[in-house]
PDB file of N, CA and C in Angstrom:
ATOM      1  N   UNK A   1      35.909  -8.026  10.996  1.00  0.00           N
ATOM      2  CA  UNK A   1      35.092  -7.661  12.130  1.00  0.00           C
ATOM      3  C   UNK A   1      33.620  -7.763  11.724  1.00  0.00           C
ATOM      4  N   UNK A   2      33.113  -8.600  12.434  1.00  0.00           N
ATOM      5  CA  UNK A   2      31.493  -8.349  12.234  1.00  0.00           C
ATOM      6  C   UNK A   2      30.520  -7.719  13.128  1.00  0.00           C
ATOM      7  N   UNK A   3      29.722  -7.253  12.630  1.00  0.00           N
ATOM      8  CA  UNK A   3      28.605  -6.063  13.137  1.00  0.00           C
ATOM      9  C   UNK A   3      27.582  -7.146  13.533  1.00  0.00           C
ATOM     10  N   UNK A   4      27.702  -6.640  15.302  1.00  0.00           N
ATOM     11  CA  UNK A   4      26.632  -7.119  16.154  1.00  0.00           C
ATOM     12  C   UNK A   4      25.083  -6.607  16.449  1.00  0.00           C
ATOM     13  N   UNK A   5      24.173  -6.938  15.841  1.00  0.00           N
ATOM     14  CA  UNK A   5      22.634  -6.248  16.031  1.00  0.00           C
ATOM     15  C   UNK A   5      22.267  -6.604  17.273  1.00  0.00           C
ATOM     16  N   UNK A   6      21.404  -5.652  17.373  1.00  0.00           N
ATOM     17  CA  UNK A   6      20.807  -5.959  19.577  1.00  0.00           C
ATOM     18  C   UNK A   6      19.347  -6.584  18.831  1.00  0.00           C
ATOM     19  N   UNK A   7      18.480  -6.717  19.266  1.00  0.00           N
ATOM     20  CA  UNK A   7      17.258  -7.150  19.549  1.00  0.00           C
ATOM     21  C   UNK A   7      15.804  -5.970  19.916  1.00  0.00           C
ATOM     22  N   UNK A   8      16.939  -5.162  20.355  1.00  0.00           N
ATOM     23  CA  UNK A   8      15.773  -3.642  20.428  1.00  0.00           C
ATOM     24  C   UNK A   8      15.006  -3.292  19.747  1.00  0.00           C
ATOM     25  N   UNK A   9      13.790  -2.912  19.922  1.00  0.00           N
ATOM     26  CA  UNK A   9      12.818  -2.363  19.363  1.00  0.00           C
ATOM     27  C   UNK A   9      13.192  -0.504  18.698  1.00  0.00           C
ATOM     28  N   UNK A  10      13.768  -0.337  17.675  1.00  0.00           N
ATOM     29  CA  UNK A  10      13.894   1.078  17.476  1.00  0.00           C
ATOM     30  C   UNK A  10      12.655   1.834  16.529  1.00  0.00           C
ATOM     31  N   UNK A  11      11.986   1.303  16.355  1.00  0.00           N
ATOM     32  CA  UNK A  11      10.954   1.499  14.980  1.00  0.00           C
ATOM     33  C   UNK A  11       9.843   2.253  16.169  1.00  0.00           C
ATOM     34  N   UNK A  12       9.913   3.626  16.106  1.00  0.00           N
ATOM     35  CA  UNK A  12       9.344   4.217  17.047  1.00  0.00           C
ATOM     36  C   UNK A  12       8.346   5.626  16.168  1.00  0.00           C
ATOM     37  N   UNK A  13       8.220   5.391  15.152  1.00  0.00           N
ATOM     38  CA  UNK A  13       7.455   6.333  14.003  1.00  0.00           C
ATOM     39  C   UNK A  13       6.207   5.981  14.704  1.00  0.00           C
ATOM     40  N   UNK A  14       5.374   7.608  14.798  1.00  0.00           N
ATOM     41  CA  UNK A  14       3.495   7.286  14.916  1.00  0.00           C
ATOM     42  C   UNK A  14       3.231   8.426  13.689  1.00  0.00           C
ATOM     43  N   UNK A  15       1.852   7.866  13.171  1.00  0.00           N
ATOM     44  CA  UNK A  15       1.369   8.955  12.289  1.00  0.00           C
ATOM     45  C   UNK A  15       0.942   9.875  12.993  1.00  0.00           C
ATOM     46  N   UNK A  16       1.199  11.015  12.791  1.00  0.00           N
ATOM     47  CA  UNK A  16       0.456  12.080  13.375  1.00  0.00           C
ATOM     48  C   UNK A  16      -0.159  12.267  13.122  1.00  0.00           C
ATOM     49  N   UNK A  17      -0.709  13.008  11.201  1.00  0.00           N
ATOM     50  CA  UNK A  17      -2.040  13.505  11.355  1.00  0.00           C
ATOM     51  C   UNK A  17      -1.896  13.096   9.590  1.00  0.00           C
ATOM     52  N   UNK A  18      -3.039  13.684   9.103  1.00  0.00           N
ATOM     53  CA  UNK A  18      -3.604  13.326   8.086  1.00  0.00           C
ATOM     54  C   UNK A  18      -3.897  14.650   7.458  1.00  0.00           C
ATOM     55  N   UNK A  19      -3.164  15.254   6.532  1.00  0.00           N
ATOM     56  CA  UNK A  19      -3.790  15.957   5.435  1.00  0.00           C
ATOM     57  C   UNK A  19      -3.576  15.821   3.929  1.00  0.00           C
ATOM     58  N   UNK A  20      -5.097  16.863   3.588  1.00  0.00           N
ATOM     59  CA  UNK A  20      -5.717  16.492   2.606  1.00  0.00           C
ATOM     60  C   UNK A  20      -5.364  17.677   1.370  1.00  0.00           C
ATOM     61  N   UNK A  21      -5.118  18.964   2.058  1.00  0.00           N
ATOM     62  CA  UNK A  21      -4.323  19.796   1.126  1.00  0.00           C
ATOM     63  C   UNK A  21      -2.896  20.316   0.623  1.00  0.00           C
ATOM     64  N   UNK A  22      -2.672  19.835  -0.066  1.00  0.00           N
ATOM     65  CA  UNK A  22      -1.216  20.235  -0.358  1.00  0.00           C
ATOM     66  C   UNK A  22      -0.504  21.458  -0.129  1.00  0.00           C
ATOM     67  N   UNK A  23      -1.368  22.631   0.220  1.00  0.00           N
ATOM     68  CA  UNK A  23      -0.639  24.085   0.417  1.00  0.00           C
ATOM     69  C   UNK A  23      -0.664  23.398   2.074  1.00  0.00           C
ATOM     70  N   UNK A  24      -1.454  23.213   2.554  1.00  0.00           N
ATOM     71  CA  UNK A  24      -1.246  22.835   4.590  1.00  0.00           C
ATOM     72  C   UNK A  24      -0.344  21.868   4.541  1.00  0.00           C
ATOM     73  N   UNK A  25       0.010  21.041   3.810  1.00  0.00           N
ATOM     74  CA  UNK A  25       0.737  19.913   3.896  1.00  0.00           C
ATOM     75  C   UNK A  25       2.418  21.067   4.202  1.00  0.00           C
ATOM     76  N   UNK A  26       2.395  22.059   3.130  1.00  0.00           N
ATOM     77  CA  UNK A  26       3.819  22.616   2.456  1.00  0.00           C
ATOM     78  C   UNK A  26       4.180  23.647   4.047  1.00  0.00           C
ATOM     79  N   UNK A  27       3.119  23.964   4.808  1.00  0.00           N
ATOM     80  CA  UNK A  27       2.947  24.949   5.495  1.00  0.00           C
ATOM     81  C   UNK A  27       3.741  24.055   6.899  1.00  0.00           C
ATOM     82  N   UNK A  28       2.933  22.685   7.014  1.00  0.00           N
ATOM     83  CA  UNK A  28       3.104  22.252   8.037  1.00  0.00           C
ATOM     84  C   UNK A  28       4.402  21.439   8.042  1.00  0.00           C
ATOM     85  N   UNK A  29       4.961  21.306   6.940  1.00  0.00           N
ATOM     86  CA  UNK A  29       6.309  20.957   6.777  1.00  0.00           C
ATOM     87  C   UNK A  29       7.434  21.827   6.770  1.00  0.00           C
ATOM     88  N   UNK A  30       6.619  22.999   6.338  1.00  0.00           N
ATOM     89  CA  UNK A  30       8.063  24.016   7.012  1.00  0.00           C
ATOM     90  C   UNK A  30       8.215  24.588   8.308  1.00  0.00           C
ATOM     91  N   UNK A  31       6.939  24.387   8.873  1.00  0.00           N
ATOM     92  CA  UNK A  31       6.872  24.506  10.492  1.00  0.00           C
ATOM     93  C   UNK A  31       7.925  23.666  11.169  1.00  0.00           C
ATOM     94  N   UNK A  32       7.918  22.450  10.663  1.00  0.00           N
ATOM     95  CA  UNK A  32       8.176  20.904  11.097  1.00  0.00           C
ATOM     96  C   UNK A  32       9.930  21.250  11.415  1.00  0.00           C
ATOM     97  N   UNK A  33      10.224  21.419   9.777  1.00  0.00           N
ATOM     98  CA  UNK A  33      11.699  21.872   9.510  1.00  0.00           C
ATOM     99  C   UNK A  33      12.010  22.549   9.973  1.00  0.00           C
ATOM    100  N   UNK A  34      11.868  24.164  10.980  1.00  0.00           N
ATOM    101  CA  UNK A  34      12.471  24.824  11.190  1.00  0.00           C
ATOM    102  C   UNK A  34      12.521  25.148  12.931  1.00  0.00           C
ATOM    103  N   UNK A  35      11.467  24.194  12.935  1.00  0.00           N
ATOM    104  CA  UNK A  35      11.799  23.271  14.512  1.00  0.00           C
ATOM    105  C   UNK A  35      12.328  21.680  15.109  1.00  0.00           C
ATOM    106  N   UNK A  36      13.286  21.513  14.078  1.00  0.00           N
ATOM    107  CA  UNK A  36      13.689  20.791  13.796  1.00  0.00           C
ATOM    108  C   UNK A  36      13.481  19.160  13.838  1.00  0.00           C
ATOM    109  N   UNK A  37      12.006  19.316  13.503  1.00  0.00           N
ATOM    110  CA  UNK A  37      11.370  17.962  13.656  1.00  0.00           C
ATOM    111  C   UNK A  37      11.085  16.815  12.214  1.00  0.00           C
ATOM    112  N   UNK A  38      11.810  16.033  12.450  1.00  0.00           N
ATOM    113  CA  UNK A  38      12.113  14.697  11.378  1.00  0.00           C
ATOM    114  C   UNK A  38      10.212  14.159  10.963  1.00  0.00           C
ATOM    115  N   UNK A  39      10.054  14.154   9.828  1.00  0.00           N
ATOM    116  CA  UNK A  39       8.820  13.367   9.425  1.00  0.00           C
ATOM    117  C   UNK A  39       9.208  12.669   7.819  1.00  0.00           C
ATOM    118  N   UNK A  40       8.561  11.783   7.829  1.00  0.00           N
ATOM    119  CA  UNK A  40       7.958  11.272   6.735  1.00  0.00           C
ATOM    120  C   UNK A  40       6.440  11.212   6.518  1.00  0.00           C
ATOM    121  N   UNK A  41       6.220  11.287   4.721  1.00  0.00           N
ATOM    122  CA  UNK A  41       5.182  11.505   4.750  1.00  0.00           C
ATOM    123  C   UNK A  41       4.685   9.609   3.229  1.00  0.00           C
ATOM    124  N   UNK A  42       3.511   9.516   4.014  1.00  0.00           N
ATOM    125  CA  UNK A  42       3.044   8.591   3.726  1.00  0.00           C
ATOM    126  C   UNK A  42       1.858   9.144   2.754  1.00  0.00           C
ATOM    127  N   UNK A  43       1.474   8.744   0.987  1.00  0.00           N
ATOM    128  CA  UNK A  43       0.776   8.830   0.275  1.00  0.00           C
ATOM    129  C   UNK A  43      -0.659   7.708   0.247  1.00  0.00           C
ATOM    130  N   UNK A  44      -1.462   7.914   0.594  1.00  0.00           N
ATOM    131  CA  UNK A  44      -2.596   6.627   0.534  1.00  0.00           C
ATOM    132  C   UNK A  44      -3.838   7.453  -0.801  1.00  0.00           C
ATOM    133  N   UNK A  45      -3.746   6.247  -1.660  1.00  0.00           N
ATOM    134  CA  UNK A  45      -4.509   6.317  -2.745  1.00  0.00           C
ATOM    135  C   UNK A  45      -5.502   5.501  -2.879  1.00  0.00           C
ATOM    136  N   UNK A  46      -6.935   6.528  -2.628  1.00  0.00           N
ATOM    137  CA  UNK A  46      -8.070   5.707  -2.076  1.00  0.00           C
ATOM    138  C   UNK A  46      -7.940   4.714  -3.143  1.00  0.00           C
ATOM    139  N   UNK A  47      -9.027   3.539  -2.887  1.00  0.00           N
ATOM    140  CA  UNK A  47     -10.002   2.810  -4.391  1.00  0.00           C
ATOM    141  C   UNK A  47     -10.701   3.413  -5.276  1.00  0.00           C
ATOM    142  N   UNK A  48     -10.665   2.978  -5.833  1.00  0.00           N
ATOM    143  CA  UNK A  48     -12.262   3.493  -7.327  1.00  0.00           C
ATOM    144  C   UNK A  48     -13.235   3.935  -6.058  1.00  0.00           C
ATOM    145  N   UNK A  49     -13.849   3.087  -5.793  1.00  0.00           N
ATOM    146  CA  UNK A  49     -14.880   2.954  -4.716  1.00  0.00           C
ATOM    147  C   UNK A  49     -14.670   4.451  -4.105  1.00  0.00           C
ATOM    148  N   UNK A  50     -13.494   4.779  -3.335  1.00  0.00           N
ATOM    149  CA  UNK A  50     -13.958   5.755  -2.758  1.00  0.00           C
ATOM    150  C   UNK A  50     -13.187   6.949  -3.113  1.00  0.00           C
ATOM    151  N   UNK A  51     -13.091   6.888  -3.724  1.00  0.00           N
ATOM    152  CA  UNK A  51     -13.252   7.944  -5.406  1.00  0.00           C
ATOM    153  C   UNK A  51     -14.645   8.589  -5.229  1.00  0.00           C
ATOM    154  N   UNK A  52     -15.922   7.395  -5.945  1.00  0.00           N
ATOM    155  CA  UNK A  52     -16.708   7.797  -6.274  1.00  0.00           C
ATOM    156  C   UNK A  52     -17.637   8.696  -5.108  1.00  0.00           C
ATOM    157  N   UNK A  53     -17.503   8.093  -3.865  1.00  0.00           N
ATOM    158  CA  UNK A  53     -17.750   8.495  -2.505  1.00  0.00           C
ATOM    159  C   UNK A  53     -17.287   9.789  -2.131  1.00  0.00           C
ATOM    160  N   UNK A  54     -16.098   9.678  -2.465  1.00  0.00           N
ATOM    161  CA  UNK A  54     -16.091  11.038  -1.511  1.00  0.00           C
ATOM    162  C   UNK A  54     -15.774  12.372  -2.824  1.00  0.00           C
ATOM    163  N   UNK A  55     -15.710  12.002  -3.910  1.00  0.00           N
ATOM    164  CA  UNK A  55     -15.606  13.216  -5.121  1.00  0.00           C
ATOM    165  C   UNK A  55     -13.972  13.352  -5.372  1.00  0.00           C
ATOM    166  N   UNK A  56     -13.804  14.219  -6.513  1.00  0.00           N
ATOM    167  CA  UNK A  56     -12.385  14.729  -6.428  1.00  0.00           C
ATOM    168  C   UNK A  56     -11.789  13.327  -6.514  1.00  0.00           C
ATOM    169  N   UNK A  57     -10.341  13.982  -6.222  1.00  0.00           N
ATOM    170  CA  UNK A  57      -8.898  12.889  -6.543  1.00  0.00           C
ATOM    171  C   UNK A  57      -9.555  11.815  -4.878  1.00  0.00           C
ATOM    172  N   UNK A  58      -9.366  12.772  -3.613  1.00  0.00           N
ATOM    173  CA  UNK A  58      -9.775  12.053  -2.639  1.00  0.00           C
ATOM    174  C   UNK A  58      -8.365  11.364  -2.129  1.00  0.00           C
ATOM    175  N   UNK A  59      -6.984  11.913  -2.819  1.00  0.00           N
ATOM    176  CA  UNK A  59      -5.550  11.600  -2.533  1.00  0.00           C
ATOM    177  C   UNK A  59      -5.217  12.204  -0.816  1.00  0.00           C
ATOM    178  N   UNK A  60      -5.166  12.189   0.134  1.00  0.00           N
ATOM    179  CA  UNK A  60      -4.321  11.922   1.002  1.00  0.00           C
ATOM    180  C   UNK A  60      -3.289  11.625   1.724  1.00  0.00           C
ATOM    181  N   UNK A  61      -2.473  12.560   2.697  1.00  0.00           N
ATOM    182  CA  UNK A  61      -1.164  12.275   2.958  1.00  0.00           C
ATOM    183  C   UNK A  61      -1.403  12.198   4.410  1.00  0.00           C
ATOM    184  N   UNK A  62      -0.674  11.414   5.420  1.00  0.00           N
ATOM    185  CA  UNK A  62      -0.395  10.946   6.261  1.00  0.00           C
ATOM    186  C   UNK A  62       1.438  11.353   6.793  1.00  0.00           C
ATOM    187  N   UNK A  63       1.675  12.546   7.618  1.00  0.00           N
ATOM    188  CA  UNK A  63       2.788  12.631   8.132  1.00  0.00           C
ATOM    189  C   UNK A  63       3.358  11.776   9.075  1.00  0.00           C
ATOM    190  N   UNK A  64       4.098  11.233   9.378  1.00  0.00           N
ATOM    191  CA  UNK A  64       4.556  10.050  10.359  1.00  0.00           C
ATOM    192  C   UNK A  64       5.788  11.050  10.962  1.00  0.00           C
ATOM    193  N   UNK A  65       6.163  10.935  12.898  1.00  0.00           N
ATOM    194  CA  UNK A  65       6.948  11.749  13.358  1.00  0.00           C
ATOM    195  C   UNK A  65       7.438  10.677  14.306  1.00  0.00           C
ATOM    196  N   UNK A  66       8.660  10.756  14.849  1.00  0.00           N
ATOM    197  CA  UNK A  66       9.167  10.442  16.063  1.00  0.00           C
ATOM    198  C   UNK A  66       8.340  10.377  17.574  1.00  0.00           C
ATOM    199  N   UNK A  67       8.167   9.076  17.281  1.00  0.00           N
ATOM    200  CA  UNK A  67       7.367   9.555  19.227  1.00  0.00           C
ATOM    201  C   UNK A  67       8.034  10.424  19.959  1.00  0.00           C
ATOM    202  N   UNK A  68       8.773  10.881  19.961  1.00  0.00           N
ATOM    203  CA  UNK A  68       9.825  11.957  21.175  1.00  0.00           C
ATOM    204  C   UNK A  68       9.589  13.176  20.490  1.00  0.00           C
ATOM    205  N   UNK A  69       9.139  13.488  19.626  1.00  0.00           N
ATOM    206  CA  UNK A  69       8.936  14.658  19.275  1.00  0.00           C
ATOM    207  C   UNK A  69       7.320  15.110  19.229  1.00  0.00           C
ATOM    208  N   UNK A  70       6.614  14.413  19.650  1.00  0.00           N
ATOM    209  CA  UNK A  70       5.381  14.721  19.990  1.00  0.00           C
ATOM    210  C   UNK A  70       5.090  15.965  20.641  1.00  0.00           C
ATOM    211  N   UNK A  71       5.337  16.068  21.587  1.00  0.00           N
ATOM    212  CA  UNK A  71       4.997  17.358  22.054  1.00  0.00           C
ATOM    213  C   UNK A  71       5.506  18.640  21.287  1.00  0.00           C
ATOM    214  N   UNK A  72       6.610  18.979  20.898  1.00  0.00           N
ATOM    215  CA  UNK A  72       6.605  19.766  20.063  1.00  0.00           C
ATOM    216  C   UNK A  72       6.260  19.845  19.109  1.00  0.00           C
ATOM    217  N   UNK A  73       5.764  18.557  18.290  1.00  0.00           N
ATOM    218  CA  UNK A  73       4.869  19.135  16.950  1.00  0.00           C
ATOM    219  C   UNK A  73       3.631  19.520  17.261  1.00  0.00           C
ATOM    220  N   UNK A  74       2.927  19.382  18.562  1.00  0.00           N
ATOM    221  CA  UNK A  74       2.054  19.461  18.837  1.00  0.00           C
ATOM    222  C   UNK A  74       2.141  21.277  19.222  1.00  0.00           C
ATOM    223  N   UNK A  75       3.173  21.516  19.743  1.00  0.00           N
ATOM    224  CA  UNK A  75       3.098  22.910  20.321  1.00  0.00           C
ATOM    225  C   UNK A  75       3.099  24.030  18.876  1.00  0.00           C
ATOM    226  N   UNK A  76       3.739  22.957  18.001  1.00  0.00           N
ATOM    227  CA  UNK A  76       3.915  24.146  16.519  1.00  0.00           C
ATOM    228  C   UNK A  76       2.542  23.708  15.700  1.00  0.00           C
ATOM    229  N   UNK A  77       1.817  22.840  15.834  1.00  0.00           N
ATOM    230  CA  UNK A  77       0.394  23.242  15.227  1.00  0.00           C
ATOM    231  C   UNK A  77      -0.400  23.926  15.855  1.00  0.00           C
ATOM    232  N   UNK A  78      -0.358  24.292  16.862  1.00  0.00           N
ATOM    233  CA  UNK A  78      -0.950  25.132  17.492  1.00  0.00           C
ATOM    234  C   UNK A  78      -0.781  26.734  16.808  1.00  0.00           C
ATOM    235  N   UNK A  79       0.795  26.662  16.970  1.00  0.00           N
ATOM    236  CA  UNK A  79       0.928  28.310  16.780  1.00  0.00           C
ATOM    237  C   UNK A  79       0.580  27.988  14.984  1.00  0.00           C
ATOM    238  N   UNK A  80       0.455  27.214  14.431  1.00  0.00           N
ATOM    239  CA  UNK A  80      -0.185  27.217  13.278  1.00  0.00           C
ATOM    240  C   UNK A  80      -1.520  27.795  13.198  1.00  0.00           C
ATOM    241  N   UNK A  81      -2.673  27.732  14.199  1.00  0.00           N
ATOM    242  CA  UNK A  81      -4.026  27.420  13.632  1.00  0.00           C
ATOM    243  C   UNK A  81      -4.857  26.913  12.993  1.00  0.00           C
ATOM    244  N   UNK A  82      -4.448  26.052  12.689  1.00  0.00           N
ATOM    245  CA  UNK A  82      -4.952  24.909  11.949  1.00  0.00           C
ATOM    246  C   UNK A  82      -6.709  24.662  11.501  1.00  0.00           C
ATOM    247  N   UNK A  83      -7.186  24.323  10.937  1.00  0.00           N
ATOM    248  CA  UNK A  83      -9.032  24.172  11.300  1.00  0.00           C
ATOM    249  C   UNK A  83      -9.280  22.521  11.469  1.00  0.00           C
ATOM    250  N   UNK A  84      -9.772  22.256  11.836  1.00  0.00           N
ATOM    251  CA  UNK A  84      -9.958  20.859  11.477  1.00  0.00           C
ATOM    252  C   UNK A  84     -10.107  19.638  10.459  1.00  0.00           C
ATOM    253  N   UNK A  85     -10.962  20.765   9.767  1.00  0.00           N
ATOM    254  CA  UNK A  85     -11.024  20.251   8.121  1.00  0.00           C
ATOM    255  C   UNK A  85     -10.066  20.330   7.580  1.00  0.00           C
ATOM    256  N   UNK A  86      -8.979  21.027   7.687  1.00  0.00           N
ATOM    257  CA  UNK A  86      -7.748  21.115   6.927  1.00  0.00           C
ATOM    258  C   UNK A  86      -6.649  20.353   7.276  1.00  0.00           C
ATOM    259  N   UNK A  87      -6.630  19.576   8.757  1.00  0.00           N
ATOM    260  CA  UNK A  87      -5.880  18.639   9.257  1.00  0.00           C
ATOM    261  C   UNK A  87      -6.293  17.943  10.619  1.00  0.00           C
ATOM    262  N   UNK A  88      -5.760  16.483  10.209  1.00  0.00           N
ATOM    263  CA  UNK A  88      -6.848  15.819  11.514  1.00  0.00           C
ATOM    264  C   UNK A  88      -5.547  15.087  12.438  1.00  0.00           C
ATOM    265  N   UNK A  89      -5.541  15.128  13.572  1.00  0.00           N
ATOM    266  CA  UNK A  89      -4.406  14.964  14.529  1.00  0.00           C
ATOM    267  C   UNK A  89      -4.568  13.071  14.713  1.00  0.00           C
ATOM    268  N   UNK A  90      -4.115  12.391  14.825  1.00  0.00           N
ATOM    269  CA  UNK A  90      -4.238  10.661  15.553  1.00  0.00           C
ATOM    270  C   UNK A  90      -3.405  10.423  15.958  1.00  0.00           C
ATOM    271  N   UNK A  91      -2.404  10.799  15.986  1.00  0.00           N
ATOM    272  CA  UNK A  91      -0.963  10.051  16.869  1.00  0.00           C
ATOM    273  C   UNK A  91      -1.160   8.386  17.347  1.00  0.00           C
ATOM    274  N   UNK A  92      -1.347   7.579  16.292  1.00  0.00           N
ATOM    275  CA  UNK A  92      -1.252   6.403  16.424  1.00  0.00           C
ATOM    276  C   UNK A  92       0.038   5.504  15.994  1.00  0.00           C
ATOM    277  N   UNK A  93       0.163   4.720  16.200  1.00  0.00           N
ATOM    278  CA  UNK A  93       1.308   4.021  16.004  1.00  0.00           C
ATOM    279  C   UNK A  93       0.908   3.242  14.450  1.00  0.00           C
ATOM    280  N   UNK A  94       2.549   3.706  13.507  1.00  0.00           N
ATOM    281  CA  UNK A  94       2.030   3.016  12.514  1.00  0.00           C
ATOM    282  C   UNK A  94       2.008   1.642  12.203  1.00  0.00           C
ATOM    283  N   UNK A  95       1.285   1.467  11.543  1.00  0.00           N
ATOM    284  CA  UNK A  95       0.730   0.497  10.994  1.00  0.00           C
ATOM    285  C   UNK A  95       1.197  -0.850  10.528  1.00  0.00           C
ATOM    286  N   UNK A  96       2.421  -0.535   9.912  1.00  0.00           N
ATOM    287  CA  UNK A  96       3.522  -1.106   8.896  1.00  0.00           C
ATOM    288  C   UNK A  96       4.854  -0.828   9.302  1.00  0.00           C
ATOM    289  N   UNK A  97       5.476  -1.631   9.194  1.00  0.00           N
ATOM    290  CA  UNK A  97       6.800  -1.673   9.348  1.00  0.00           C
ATOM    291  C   UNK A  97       7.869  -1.626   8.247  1.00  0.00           C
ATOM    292  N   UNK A  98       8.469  -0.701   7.880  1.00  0.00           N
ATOM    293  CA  UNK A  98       9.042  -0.842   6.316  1.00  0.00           C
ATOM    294  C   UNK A  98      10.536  -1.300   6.517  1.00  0.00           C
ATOM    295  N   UNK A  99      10.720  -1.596   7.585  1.00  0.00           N
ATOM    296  CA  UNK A  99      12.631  -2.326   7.239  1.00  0.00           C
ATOM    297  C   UNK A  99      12.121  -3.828   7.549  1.00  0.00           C
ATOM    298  N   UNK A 100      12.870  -4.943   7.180  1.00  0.00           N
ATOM    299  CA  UNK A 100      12.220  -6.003   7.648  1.00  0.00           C
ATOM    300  C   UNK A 100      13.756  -6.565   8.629  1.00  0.00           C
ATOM    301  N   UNK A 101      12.738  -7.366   9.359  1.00  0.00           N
ATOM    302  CA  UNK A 101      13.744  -7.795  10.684  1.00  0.00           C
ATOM    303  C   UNK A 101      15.122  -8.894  10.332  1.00  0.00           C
ATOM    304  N   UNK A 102      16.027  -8.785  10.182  1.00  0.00           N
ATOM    305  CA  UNK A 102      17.320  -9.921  10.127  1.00  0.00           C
ATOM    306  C   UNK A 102      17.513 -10.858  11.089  1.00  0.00           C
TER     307      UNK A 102
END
């Protein structure tokens, strides 16, 4: 028996937001988990260059969520409080595609 693939578009991940501290990162992932919302988290490691720019490591994480779950992650950062500086919201569509197409 062989396995028939459709043509559908399922690759429906947007980044949500962007943080920069690892205790908000740990905070906002157990929020995530216990409202049972699926993420991956994406590591971006500036250049030398902006290293020197912005100080520090300057390491960054990028959570990626289910478009359908948007609104509720949105309703649990809220009851978070969040500041701005400590996490920045974009809900953009990512970037990259990590399975490749057959």
């Amino acid at each position: 028996m062989e396995i028939d693939f459709s043509n559908i578009k399922v690759h429906n991940e947007i980044e949500y937001c962007i943080i920069k501290k690892d205790s908000i990162k740990k905070a906002i992932e157990r929020a995530f988990l216990s409202n049972r919302i699926s993420y991956c988290e994406i590591w971006n490691e500036p250049s030398i260059w902006q290293r020197i720019l912005m100080g520090s490591s300057g390491d960054f994480c990028t959570l990626c969520i289910n478009s359908q779950q948007v609104d509720t992650a949105d309703q649990v950062m809220v009851s978070l409080d969040l500041s701005k500086d400590d996490v920045q919201i974009v809900k953009r569509n990512v970037s990259k595609t990590y399975f490749a197409e057959v």
